[in-house]
Every structure is written in C-alpha cells, then in structure tokens.
Protein backbone atom coordinates (compact mmCIF):
# COMPACT_ATOMS: atom_id res chain seq x y z
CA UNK A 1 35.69 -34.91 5.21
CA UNK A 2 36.52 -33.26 2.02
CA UNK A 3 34.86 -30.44 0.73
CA UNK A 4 32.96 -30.36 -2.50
CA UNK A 5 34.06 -29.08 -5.44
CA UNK A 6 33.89 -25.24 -5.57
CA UNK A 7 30.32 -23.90 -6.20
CA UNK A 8 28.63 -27.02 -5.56
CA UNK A 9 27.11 -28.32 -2.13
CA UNK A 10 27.68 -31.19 -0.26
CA UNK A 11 23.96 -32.38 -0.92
CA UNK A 12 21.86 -31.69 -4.09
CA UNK A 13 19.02 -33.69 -5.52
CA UNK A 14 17.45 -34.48 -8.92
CA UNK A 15 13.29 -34.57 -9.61
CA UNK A 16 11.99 -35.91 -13.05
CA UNK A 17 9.47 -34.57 -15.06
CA UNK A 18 7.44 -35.47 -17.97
CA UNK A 19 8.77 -31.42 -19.88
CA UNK A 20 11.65 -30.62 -17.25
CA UNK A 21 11.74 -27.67 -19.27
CA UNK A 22 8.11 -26.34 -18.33
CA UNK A 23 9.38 -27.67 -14.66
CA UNK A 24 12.60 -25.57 -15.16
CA UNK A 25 10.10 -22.19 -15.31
CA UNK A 26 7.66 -23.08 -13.45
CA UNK A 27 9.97 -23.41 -10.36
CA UNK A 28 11.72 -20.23 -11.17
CA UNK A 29 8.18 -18.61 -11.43
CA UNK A 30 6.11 -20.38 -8.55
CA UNK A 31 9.65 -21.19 -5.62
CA UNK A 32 11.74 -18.63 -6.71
CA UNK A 33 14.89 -20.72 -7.72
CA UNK A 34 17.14 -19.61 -10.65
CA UNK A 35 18.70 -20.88 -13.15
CA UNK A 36 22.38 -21.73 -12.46
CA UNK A 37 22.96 -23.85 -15.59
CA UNK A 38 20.44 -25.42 -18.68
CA UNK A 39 22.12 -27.52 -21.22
CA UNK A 40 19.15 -27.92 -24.08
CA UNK A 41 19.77 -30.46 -26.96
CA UNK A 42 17.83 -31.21 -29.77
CA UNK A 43 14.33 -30.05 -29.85
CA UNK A 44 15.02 -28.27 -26.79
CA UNK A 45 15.78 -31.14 -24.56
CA UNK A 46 16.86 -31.04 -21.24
CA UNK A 47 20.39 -32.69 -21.12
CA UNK A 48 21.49 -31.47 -17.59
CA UNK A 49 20.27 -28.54 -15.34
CA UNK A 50 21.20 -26.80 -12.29
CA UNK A 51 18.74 -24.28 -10.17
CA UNK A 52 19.94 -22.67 -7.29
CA UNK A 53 18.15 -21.89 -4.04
CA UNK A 54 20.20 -19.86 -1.53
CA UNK A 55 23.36 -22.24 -1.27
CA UNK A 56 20.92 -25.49 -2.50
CA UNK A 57 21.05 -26.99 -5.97
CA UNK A 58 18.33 -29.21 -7.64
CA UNK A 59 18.78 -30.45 -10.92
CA UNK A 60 16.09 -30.67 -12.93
CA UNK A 61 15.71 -33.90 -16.10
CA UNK A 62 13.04 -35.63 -17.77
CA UNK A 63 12.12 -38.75 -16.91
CA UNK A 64 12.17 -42.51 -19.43
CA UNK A 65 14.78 -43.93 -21.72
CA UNK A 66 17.75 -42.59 -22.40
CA UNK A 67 20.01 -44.89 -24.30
CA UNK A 68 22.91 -43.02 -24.28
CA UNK A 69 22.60 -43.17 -19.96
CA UNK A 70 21.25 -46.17 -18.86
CA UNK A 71 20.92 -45.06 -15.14
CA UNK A 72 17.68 -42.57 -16.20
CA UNK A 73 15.36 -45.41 -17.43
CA UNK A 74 13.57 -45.59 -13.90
CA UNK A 75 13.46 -42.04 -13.65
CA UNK A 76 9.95 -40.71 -13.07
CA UNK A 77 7.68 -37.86 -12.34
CA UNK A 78 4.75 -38.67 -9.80
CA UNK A 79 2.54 -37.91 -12.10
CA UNK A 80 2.91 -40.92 -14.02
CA UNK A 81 2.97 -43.19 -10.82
CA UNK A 82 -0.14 -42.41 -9.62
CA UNK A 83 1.18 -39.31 -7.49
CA UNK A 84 3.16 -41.98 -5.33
CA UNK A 85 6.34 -39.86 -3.94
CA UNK A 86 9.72 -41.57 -2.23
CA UNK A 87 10.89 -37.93 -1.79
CA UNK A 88 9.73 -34.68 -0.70
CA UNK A 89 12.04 -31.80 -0.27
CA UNK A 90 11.73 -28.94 2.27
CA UNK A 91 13.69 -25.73 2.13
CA UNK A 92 14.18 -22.91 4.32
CA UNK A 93 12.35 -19.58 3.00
CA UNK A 94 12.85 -16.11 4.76
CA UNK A 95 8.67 -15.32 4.67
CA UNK A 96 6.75 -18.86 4.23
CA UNK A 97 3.39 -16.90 3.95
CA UNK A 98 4.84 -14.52 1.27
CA UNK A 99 6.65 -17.91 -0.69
CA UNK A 100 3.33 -19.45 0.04
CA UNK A 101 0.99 -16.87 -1.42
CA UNK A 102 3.60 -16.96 -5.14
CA UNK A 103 3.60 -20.80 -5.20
CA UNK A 104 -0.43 -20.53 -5.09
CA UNK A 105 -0.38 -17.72 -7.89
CA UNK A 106 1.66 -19.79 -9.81
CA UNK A 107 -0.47 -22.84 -9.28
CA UNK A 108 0.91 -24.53 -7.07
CA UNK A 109 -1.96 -26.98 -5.22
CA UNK A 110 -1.15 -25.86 -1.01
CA UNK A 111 -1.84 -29.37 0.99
CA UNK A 112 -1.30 -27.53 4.26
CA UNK A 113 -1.59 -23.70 4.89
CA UNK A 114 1.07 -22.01 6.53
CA UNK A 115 0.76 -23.04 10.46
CA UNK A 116 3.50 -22.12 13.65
CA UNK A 117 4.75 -25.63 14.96
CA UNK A 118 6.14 -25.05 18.66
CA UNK A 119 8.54 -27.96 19.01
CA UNK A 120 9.31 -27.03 22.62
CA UNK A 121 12.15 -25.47 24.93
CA UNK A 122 14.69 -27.67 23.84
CA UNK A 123 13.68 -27.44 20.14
CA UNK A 124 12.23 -24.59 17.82
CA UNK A 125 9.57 -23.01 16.50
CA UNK A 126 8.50 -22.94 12.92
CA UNK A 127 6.41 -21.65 10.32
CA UNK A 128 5.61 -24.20 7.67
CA UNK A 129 3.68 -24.74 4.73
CA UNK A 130 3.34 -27.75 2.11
CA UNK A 131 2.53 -28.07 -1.88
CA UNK A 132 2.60 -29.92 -4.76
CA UNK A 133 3.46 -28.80 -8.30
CA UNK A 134 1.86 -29.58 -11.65
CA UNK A 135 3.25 -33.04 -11.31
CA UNK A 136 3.14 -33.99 -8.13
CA UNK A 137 6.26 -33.66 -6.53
CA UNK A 138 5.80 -32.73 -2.82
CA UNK A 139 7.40 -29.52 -1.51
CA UNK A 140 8.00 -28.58 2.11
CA UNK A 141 9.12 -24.85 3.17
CA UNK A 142 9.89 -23.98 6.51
CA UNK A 143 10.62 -20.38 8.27
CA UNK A 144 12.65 -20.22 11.45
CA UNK A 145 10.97 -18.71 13.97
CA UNK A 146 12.57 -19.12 17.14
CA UNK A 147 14.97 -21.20 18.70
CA UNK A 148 17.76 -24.16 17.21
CA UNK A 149 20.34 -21.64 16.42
C-alpha cells in the first residue's frame, strides 16, 4: 500500500453542520482539536476545513446545496434528521475523565459517564466515555488502560 500524501492520514472523516463555523470552535473549545486549515468565503462560509487531533483529521462543512459541488446536497447534520446518526466517531484521549469534564463545560450533553470496560486477558481494558454535541453528532473517547499493545 501506498502511503498518503505527506501530512495527511490514511483515514479522515467529514461531519456536517447547520454553522460548521460555530462547529469549527466549539470542537476546538469542548474536544480539544485545532485548527489545521479554514478556508472562509463569502459571508464567512465554510469552503473546506481541516482540525487535527493527535495524528487524526476531521473536516468540518455545512450541510445542503451547493451548486458549484453536487456531491454535498445530501450532506446533513443530525440535527435536522431527527438526531438519526450513520456515524459516530471515537478517539483515543490521554485522561477520558479530564476530556470528559471540558466537553461537559463546554456543553457537551454526556450519554454515558466515564466507566472501565475489562475486555479480558486476551483483550484490554478501557476507560470510556460518550457525548453528543449541539447537533447531535455522537462522540466516543476511549483511554487505554491496560493491555492490546
């Protein structure tokens, strides 16, 4: 296999939302991701974005029409879909309890607290908590504990 081109990974992923720039500071703020790239156009719209998470990359754009691309007219935010998600991502923190407690202070809505999962001898052991942000997209983060080196 090939590697990617330099700087990017070989997986990144895209989530919609109805003001991706809101989005775009809110997950600086609440996950801690930074800004790697925002391309603004007029009246401040998102054209492209990149945000960085340790060696992870998720672009950020707003979701309907878009003449000018005809692949973003089915892009939406869960929010208007009824909170209906066919994606949720999960990411590997250093402290889940310490990412947890910012994601709440930012406003983030926790759906499970942090809790240690013991997946056995043959597994791992993690600590893992889930949330939702302001429009719905599900979030997973996860802290090794022990075990699958």
């Amino acid at each position: 296999m090939k590697p990617p081109p330099k700087g990017w990974p070989r997986i990144s992923n895209s989530v919609y939302y109805e003001n991706p720039a809101r989005a775009i500071d809110w997950l600086v703020e609440a996950f801690g991701f930074s800004v790697r790239l925002k391309v603004e156009g007029e009246g401040g719209r998102i054209e492209h974005s990149e945000l960085e998470f340790g060696d992870g990359l998720v672009m950020v754009g707003g979701v309907g029409e878009d003449h000018d691309r005809p692949d973003t007219t089915h892009h939406r935010s869960p929010k208007q879909i009824g909170g209906a998600n066919t994606q949720v991502m999960c990411i590997h923190v250093d402290d889940v309890d310490a990412h947890c407690r910012r994601a709440r202070n930012a406003g983030a809505k926790i759906t499970r607290e942090p809790a240690t999962t013991d997946y056995g001898a043959d597994y791992w052991t993690d600590r893992t908590y889930g949330c939702v942000d302001p429009e719905g997209h599900q979030w997973f983060f996860m802290q090794r504990i022990s075990g699958g080196q």
